[in-house]
N, C-alpha and C. Protein backbone atom coordinates (compact mmCIF):
# COMPACT_ATOMS: atom_id res chain seq x y z
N UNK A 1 108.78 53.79 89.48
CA UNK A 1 107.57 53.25 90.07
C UNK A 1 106.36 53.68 89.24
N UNK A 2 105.35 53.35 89.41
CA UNK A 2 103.67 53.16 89.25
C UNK A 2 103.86 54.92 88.57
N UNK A 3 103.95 55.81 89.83
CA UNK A 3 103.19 57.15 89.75
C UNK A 3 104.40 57.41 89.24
N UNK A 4 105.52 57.49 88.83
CA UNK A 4 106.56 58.14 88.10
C UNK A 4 106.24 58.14 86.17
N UNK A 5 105.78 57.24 86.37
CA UNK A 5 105.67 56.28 84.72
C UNK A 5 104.18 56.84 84.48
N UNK A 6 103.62 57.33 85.20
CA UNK A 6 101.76 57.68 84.70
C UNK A 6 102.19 59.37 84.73
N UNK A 7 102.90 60.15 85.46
CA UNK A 7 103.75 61.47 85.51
C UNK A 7 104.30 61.53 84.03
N UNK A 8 104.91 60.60 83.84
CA UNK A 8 105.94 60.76 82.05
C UNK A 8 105.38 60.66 81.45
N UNK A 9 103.97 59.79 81.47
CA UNK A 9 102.91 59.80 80.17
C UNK A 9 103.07 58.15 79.92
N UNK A 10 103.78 57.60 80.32
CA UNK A 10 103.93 56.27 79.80
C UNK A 10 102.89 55.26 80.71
N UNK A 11 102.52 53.82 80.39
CA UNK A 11 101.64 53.27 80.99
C UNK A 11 102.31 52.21 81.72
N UNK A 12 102.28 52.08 82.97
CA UNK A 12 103.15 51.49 84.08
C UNK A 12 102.89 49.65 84.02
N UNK A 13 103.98 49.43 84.23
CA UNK A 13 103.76 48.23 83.97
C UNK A 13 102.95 47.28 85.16
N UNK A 14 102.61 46.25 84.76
CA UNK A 14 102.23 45.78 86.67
C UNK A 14 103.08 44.64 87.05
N UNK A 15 102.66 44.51 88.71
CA UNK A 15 103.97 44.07 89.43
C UNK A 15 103.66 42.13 89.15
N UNK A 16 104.90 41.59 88.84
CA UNK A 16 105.14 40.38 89.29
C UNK A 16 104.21 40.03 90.38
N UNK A 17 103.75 38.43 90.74
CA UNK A 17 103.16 38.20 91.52
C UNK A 17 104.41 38.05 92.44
N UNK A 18 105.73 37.61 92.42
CA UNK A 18 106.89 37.96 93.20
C UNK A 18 106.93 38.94 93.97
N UNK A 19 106.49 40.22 92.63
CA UNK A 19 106.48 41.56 93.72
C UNK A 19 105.27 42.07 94.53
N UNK A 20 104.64 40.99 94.18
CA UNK A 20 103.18 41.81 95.03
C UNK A 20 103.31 40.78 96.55
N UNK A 21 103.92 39.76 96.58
CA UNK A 21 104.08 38.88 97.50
C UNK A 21 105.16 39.72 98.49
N UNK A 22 106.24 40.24 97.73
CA UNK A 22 107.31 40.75 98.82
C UNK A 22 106.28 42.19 99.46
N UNK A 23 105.81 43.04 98.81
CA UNK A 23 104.89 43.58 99.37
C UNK A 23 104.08 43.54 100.10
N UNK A 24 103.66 42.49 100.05
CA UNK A 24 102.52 41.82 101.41
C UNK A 24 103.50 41.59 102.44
N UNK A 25 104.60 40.73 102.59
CA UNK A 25 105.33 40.67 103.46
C UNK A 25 105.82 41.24 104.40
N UNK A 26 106.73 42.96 103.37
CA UNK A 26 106.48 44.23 103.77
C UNK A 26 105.72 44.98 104.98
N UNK A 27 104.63 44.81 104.19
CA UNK A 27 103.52 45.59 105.23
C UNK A 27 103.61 44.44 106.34
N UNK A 28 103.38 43.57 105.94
CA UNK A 28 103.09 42.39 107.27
C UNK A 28 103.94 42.43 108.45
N UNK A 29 105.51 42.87 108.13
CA UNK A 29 106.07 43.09 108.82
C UNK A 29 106.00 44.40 109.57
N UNK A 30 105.97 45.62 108.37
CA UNK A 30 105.65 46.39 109.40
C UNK A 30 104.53 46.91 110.23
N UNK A 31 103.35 45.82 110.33
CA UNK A 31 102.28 46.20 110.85
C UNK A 31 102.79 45.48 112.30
N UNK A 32 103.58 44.62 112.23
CA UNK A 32 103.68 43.71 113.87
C UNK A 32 104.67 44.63 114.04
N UNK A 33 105.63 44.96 113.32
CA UNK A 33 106.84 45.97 114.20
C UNK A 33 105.82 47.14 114.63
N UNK A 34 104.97 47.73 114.17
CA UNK A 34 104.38 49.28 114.66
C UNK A 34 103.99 48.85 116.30
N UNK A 35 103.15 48.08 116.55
CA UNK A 35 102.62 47.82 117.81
C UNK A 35 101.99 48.36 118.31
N UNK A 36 101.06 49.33 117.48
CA UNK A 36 99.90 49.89 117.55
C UNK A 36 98.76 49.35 117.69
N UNK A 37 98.65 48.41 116.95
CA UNK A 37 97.41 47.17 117.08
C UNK A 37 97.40 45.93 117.89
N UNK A 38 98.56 45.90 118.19
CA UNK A 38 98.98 44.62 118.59
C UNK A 38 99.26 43.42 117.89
N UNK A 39 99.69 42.23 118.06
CA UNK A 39 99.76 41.20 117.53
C UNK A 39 98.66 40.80 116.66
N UNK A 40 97.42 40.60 117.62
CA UNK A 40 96.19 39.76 116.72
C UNK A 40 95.53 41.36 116.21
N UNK A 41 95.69 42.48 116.54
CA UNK A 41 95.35 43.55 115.42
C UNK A 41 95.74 43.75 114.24
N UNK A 42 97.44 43.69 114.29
CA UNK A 42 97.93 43.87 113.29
C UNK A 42 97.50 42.49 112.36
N UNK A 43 97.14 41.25 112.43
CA UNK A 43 97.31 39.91 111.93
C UNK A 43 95.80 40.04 111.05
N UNK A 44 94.86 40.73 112.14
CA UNK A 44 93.44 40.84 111.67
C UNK A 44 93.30 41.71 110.51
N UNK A 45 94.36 42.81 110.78
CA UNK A 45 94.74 44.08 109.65
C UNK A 45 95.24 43.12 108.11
N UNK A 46 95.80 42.75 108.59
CA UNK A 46 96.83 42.03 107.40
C UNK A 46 95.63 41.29 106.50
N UNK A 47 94.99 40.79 107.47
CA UNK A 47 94.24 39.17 106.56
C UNK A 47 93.16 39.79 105.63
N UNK A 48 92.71 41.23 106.16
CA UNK A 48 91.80 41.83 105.07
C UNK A 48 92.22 42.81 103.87
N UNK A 49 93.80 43.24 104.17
CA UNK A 49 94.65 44.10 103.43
C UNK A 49 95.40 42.93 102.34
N UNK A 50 95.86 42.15 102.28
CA UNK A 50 96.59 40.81 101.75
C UNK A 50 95.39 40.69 100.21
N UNK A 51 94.28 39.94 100.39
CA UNK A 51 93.45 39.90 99.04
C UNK A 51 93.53 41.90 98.11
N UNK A 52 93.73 42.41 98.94
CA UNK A 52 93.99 43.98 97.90
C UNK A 52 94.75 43.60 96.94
N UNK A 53 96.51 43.27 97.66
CA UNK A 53 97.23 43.45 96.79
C UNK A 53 97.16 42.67 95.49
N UNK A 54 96.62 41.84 95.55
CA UNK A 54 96.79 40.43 94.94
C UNK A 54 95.25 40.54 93.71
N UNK A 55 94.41 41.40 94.09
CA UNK A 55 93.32 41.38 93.35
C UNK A 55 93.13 40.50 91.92
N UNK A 56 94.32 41.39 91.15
CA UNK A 56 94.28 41.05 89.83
C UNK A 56 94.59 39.26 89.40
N UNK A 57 95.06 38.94 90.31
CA UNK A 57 95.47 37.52 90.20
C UNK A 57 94.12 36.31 90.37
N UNK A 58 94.64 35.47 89.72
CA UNK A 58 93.40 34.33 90.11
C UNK A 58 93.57 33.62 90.98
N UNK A 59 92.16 33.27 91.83
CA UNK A 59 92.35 32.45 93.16
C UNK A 59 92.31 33.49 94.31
N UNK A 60 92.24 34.89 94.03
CA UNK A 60 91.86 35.52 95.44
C UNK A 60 90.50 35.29 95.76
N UNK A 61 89.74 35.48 95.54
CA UNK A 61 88.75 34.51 96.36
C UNK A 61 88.72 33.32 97.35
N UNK A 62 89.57 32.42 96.80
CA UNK A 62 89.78 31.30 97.46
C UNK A 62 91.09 31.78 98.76
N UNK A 63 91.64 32.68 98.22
CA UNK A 63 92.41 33.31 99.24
C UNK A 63 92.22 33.94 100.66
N UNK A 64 91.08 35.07 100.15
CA UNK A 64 90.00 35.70 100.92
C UNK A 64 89.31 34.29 101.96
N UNK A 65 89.07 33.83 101.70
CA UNK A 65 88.53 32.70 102.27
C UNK A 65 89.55 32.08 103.26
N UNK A 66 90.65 31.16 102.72
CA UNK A 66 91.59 30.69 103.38
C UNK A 66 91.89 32.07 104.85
N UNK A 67 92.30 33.21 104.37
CA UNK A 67 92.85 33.80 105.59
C UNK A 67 91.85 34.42 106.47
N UNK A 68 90.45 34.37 106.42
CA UNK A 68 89.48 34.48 107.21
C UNK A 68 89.93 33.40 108.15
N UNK A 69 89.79 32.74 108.16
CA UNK A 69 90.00 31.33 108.76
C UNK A 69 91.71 31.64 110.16
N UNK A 70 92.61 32.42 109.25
CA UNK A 70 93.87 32.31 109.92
C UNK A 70 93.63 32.67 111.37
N UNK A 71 94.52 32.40 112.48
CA UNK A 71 94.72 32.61 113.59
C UNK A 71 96.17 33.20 114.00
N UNK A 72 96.89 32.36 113.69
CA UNK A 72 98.24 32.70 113.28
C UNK A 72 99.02 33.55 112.36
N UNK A 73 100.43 33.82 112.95
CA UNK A 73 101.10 34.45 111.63
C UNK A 73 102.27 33.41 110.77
N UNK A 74 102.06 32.17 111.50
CA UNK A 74 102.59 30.92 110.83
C UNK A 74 101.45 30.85 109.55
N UNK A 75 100.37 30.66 110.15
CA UNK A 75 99.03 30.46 109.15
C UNK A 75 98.89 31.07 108.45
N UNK A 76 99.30 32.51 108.38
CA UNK A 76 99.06 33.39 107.35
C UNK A 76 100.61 33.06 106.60
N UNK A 77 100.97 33.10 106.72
CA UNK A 77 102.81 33.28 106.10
C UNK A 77 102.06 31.86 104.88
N UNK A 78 101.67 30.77 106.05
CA UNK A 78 101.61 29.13 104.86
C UNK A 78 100.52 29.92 104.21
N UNK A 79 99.52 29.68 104.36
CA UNK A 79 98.71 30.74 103.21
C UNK A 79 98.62 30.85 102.11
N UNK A 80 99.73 32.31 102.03
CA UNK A 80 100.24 33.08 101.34
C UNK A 80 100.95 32.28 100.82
N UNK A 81 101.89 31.40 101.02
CA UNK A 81 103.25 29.92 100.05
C UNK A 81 102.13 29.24 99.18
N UNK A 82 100.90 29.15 99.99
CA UNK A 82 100.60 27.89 98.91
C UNK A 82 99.62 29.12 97.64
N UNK A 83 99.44 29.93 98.22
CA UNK A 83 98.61 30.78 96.90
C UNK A 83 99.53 31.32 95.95
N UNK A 84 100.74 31.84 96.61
CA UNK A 84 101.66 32.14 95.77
C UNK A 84 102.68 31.31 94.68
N UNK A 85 102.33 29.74 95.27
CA UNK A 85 102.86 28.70 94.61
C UNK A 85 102.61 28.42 93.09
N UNK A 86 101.11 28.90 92.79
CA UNK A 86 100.42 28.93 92.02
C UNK A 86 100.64 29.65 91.11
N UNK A 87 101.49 31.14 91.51
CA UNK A 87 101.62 32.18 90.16
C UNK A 87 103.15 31.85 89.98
N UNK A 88 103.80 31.17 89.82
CA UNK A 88 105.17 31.58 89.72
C UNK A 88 105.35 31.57 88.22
């Protein structure tokens, strides 16, 4: 990982937009499994945590935008397909 490879001295590579997508997913999931926030907490959590991962990529902006808007976790999931459609 990241901090193993900056530990050895070497310079870490960065993640696939593949892997930054399964990552979002990740958390996404485990923010509705915790149930600490609830449904529309955890969803509200997500929609401002989601443009992080993705920073380096183009079109977060337009991203940021799109999931302001979400209500859903259908809405967020499509979203995320059609932004991610874009880096493959």
């Amino acid at each position: 990982n990241a901090h193993r490879a900056l530990l050895a001295g070497c310079v870490p590579t960065a993640p696939s937009p593949q892997d930054l997508r399964r990552r979002i997913e990740r958390h996404a999931a485990l923010a509705r499994a915790c149930g600490r926030r609830g449904e529309r907490g955890a969803l509200l959590h997500m929609r401002s945590l989601a443009p992080r991962y993705v920073h380096c990529l183009p079109g977060v902006r337009l991203l940021r935008q799109a999931l302001c808007s979400c209500n859903t976790w259908e809405q967020f999931e499509d979203i995320l397909e059609d932004f991610f459609a874009g880096h493959r």
